[in-house]
Protein backbone atom coordinates (compact mmCIF):
# COMPACT_ATOMS: atom_id res chain seq x y z
CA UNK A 1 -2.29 30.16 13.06
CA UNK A 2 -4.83 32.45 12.41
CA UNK A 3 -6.69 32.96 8.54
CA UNK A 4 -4.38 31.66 6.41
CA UNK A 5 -2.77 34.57 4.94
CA UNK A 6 -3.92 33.41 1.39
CA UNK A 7 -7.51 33.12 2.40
CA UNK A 8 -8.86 36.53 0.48
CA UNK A 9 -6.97 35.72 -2.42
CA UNK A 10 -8.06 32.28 -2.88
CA UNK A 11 -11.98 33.59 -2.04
CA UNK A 12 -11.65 36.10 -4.98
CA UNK A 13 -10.10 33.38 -7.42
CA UNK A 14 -12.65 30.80 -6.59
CA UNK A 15 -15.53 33.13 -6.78
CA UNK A 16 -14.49 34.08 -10.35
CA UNK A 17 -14.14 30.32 -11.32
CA UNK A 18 -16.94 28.09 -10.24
CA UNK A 19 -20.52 29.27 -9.59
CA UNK A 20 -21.36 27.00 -6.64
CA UNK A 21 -18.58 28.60 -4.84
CA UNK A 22 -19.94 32.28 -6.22
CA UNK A 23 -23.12 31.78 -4.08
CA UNK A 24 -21.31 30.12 -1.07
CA UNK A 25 -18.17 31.80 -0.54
CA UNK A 26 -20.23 35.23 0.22
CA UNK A 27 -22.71 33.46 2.50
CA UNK A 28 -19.73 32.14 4.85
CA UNK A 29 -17.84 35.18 4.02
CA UNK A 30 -17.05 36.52 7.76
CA UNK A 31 -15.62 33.00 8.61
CA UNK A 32 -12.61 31.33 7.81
CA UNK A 33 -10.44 28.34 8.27
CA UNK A 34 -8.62 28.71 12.07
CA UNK A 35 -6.73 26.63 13.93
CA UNK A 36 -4.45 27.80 16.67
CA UNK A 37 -3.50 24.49 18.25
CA UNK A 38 0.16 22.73 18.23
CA UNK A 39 0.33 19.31 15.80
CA UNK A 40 0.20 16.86 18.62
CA UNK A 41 -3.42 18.14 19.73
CA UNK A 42 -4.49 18.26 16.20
CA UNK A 43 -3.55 15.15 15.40
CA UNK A 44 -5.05 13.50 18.21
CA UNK A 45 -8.38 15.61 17.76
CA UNK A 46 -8.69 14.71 14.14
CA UNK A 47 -8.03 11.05 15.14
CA UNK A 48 -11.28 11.35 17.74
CA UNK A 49 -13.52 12.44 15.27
CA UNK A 50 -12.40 9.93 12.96
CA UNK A 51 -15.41 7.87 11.37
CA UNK A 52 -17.89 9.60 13.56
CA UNK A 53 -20.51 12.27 12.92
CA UNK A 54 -19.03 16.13 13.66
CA UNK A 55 -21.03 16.33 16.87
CA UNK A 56 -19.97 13.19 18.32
CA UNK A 57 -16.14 13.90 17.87
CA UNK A 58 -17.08 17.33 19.20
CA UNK A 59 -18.89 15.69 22.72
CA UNK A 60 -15.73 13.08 22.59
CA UNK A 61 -13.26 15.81 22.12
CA UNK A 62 -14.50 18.59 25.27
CA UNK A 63 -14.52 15.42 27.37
CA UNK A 64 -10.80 14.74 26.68
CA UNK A 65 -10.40 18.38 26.96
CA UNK A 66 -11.60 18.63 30.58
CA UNK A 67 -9.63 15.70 31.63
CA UNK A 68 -6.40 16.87 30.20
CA UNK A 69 -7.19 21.11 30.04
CA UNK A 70 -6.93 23.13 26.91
CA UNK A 71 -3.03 22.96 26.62
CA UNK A 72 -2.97 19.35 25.79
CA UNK A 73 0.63 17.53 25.67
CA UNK A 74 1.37 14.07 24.99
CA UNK A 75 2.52 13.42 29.07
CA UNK A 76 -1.02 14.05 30.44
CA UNK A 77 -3.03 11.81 27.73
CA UNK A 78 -0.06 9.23 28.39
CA UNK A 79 -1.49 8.92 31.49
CA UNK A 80 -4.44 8.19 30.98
CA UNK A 81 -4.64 3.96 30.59
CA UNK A 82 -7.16 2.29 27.53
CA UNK A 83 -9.46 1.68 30.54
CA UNK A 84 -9.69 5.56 31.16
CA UNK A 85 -9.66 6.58 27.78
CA UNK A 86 -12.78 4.23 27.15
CA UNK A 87 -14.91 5.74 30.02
CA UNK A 88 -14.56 8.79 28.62
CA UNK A 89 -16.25 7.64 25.50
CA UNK A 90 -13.43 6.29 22.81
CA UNK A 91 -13.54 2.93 21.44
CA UNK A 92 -10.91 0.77 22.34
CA UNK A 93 -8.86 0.91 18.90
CA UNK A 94 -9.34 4.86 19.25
CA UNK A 95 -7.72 4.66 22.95
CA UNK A 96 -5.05 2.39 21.10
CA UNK A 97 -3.90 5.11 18.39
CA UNK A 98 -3.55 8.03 20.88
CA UNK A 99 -1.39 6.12 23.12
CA UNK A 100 0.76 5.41 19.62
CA UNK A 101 0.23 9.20 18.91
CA UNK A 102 1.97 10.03 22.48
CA UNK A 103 4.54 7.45 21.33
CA UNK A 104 5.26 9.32 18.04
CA UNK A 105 5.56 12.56 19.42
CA UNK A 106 8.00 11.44 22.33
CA UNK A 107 10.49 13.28 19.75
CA UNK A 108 10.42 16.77 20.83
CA UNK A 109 11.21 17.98 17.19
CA UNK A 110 8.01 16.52 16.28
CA UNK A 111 6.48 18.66 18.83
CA UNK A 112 8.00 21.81 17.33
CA UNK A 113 5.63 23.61 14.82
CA UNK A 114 8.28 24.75 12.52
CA UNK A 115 9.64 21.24 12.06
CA UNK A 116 6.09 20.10 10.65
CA UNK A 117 6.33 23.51 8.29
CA UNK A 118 9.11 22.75 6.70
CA UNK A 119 8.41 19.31 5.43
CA UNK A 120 6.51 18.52 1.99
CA UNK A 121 3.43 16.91 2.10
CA UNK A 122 4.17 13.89 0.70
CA UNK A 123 6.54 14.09 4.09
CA UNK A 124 4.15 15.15 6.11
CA UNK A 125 1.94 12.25 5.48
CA UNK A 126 4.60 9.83 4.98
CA UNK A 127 5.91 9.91 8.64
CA UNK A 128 2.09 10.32 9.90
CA UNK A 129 0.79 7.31 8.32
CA UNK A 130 3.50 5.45 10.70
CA UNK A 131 0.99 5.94 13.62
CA UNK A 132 -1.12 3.34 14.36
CA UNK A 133 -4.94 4.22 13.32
CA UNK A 134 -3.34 7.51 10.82
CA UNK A 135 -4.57 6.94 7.28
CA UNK A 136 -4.62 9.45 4.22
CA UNK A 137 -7.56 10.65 5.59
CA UNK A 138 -6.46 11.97 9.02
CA UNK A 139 -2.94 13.06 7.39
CA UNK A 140 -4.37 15.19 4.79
CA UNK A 141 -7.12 16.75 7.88
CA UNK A 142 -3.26 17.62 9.51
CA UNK A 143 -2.23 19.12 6.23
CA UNK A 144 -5.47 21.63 6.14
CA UNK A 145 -6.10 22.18 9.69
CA UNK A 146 -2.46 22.36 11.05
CA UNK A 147 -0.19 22.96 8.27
CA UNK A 148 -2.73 25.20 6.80
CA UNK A 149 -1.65 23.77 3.25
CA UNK A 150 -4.05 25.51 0.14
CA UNK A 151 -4.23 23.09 -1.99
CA UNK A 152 -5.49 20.00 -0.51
CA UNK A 153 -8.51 17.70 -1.90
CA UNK A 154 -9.58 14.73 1.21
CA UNK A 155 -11.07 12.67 -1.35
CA UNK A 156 -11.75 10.33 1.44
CA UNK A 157 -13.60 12.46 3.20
CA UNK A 158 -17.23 11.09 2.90
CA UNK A 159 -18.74 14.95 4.55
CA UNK A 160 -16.98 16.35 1.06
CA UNK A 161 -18.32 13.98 -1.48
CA UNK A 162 -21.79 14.61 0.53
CA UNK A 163 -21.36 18.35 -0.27
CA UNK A 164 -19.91 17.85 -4.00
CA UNK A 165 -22.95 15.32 -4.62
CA UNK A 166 -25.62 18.13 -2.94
CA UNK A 167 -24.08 20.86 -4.52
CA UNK A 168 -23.31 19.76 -8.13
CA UNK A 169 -24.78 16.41 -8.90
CA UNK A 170 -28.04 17.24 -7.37
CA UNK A 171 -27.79 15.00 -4.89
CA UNK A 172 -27.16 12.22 -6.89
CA UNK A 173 -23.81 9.47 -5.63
CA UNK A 174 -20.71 10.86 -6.49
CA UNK A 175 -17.49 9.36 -7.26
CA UNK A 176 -13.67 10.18 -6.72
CA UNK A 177 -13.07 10.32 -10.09
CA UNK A 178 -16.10 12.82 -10.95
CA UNK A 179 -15.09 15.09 -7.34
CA UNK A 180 -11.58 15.21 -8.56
CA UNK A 181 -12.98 16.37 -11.56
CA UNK A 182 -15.00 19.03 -10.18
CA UNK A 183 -12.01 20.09 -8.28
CA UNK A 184 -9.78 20.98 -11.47
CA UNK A 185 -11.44 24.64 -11.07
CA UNK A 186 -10.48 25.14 -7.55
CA UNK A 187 -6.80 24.68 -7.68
CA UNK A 188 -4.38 25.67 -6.02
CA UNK A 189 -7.04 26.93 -3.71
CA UNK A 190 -8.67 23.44 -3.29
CA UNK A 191 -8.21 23.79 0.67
CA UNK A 192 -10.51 26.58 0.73
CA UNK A 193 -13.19 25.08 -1.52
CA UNK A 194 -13.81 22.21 0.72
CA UNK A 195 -13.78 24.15 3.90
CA UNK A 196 -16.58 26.04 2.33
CA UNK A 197 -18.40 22.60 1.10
CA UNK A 198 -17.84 21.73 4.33
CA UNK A 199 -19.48 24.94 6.03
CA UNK A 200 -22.70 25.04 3.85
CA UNK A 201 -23.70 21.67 5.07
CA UNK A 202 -22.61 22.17 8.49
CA UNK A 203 -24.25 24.16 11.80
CA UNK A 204 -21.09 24.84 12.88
CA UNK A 205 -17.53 25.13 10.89
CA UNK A 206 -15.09 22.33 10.97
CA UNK A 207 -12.25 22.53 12.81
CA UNK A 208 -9.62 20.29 14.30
């Protein structure tokens, strides 16, 4: 997938409704949300940079790239043992959950992008959360960067509430409750609100 197809509108709606993202959105305004990979390398890229800083899971993730090449299928990191997986850099329990993610997608209809498109969310992340090492977290990071769903809020994603806090509560902590708050003005675009969070306190955009 390329820019969501929704992307303008949900730039010109969010710019009318919250003034945080009236300063940001034009800033960031030539970039956008991509992501041209299948599920089963997004899913095991978003499980790399799990609980690690962005440029970490980046270094982590070109490593496994140039072991296994760009077009990266569940047979070639299935043969890679714990052992190997560890030398390039993964912790053992990280080594552990991409062998259960080549386990998972042994299915080839779980390979297929359209199968993943035409499931719900609440499906989505339902029969993701039955890998090993897959929390809410890493499902709903499938549901914005794969699925390219709009209206998604990670409200476990610590990098977001770091950006809500900055951005609204001058820098003060900032809890689910008062994020989710916030939030109310940016559905059903809340996808595109927290990729743009995301951006302004980021060198580089996030992608998976």
């Amino acid at each position: 997938m390329a820019q969501p197809a929704y992307w303008s509108q949900a730039c010109e709606s969010l710019v009318q409704r919250d003034r945080i993202l009236r300063r940001l959105i034009p800033v960031y305004g030539h970039e956008s949300m991509q992501a041209s990979h299948g599920p089963f390398q997004t899913l095991i890229r978003i499980i790399v940079g799990q609980q690690i800083s962005l440029k970490l899971g980046r270094t982590l993730w070109a490593r496994l790239v140039q072991a296994c090449g760009n077009d990266m299928q569940p047979d070639c990191v299935g043969r890679f043992s714990q052992a190997d997986l560890r030398a390039l850099g993964l912790s053992l329990r990280k080594a552990q959950y991409l062998h259960d993610a080549v386990v998972f997608f042994g299915e080839s209809e779980r390979l297929d992008a359209a199968w993943w498109h035409n499931q719900e969310d609440a499906a989505v992340v339902s029969q993701l959360c039955e890998i090993r090492g897959v929390g809410r977290w890493t499902a709903e990071m499938f549901l914005i960067f794969f699925l390219g769903r709009p209206d998604v809020l990670p409200l476990d994603d610590t990098a977001l509430l770091k950006a809500i806090s900055h951005h609204y509560f001058s820098g003060e902590p900032v809890s689910r409750f008062e994020a989710r708050e916030v939030s109310q003005a940016w559905a059903p675009w809340r996808t595109v609100a927290s990729w743009y969070l995301w951006r302004s306190m980021d060198a580089a955009a996030v992608e998976y």
